[in-house]
Protein backbone atom coordinates (compact mmCIF):
# COMPACT_ATOMS: atom_id res chain seq x y z
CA UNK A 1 3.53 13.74 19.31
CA UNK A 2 2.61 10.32 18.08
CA UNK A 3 4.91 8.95 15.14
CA UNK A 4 3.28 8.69 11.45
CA UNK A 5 4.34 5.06 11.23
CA UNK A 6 3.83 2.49 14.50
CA UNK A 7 4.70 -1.11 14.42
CA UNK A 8 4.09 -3.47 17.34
CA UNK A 9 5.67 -6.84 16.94
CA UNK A 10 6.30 -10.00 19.43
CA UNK A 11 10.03 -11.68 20.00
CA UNK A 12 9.06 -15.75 20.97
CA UNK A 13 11.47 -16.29 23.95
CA UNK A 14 11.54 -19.50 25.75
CA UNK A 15 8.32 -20.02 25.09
CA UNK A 16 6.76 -16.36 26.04
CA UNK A 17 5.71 -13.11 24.36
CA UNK A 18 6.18 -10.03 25.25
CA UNK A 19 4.65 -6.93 22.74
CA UNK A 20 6.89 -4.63 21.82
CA UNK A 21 6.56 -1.03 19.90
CA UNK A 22 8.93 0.35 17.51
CA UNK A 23 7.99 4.39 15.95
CA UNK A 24 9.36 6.23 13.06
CA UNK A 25 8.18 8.79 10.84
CA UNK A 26 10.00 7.41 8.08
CA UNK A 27 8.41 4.79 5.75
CA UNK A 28 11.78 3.47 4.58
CA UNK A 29 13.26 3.28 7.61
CA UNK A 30 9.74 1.14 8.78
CA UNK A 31 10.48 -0.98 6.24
CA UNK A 32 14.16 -1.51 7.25
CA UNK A 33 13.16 -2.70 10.45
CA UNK A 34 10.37 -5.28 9.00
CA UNK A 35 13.73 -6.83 7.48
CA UNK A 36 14.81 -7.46 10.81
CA UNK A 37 11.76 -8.55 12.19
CA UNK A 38 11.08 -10.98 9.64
CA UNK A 39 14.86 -11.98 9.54
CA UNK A 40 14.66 -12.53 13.19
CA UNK A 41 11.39 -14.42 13.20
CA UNK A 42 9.48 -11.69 15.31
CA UNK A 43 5.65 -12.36 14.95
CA UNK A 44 4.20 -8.94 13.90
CA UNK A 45 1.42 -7.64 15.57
CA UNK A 46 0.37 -4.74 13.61
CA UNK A 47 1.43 -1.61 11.86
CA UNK A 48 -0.30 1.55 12.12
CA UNK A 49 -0.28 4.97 10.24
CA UNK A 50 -0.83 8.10 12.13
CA UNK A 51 -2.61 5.73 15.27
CA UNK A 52 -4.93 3.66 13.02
CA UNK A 53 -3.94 0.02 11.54
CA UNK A 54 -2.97 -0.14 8.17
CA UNK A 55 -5.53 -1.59 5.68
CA UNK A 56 -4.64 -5.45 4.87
CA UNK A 57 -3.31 -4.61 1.51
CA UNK A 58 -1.25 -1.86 2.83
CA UNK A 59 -0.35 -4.20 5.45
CA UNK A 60 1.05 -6.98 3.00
CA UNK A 61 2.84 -4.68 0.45
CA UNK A 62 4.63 -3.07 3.46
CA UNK A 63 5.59 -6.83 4.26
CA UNK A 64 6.31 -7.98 0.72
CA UNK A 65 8.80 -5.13 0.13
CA UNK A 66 10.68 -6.28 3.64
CA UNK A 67 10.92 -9.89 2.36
CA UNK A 68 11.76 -8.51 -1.34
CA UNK A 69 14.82 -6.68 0.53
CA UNK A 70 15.44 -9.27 3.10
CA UNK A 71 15.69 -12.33 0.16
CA UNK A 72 17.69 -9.42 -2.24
CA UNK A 73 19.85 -9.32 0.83
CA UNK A 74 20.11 -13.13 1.50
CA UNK A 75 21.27 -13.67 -2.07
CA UNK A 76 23.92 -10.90 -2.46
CA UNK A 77 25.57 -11.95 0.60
CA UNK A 78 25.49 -15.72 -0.56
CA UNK A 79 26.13 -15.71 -4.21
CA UNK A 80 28.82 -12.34 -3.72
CA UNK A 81 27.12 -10.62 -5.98
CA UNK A 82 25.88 -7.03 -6.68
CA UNK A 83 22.29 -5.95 -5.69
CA UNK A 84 22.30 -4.90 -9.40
CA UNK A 85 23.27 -8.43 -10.70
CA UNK A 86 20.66 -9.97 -8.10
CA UNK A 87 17.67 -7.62 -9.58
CA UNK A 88 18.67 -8.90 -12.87
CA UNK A 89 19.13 -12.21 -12.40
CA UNK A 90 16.45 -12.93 -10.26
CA UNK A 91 14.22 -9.88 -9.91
CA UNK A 92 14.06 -8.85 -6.15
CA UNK A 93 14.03 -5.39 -5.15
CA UNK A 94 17.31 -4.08 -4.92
C-alpha cells in the first residue's frame, strides 16, 4: 500500500549522495522529520502525496512550517524559554 505522504531526501557524506526514502501517512509527523532534515543539512529531493510530487507552493509551506518549528525550537532551547513566550516574543510557530 503506498504511504499518503513520501519524502526522498539526500545525506552529503564525504563528499557522496546517496537517495534515501522516508513514508508516513501522517502530515505532522512529515513535517517532524523535515525538522530533522533541515536541522541535519539533508538536501531534499522531493515530497510526494499519494505517489505524485507536491505542487511548489505545497512544497515550500510544508518546508516553511519545518523551519518555523525547527527556529521555534532553536530559540526555546537557547533563550530557556517557553514555546509560548517564543510565539510571543518573536512569532514562530509554536
Amino acid at each position: 500500500m503506498l504511504a499518503k505522504f513520501a519524502i526522498e531526501y539526500s545525506p552529503r557524506l564525504n563528499g557522496h549522495t546517496r537517495k534515501l526514502h522516508y513514508a508516513n501517512d501522517d502530515p505532522v509527523a512529515c513535517e517532524e522529520f523535515l525538522v530533522e532534515l533541515l536541522e541535519r543539512g539533508y538536501h531534499i529531493d522531493a515530497i510526494r502525496h499519494e505517489g505524485m510530487d507536491l505542487p511548489k507552493e505545497k512544497f515550500d509551506k510544508m518546508v516553511r512550517a519545518a523551519g518555523s518549528m525547527l527556529a521555534s525550537r532553536s530559540i526555546c532551547n537557547s533563550l530557556g524559554i517557553s514555546p509560548e513566550e517564543e510565539h510571543y516574543r518573536f512569532g514562530f510557530a509554536a
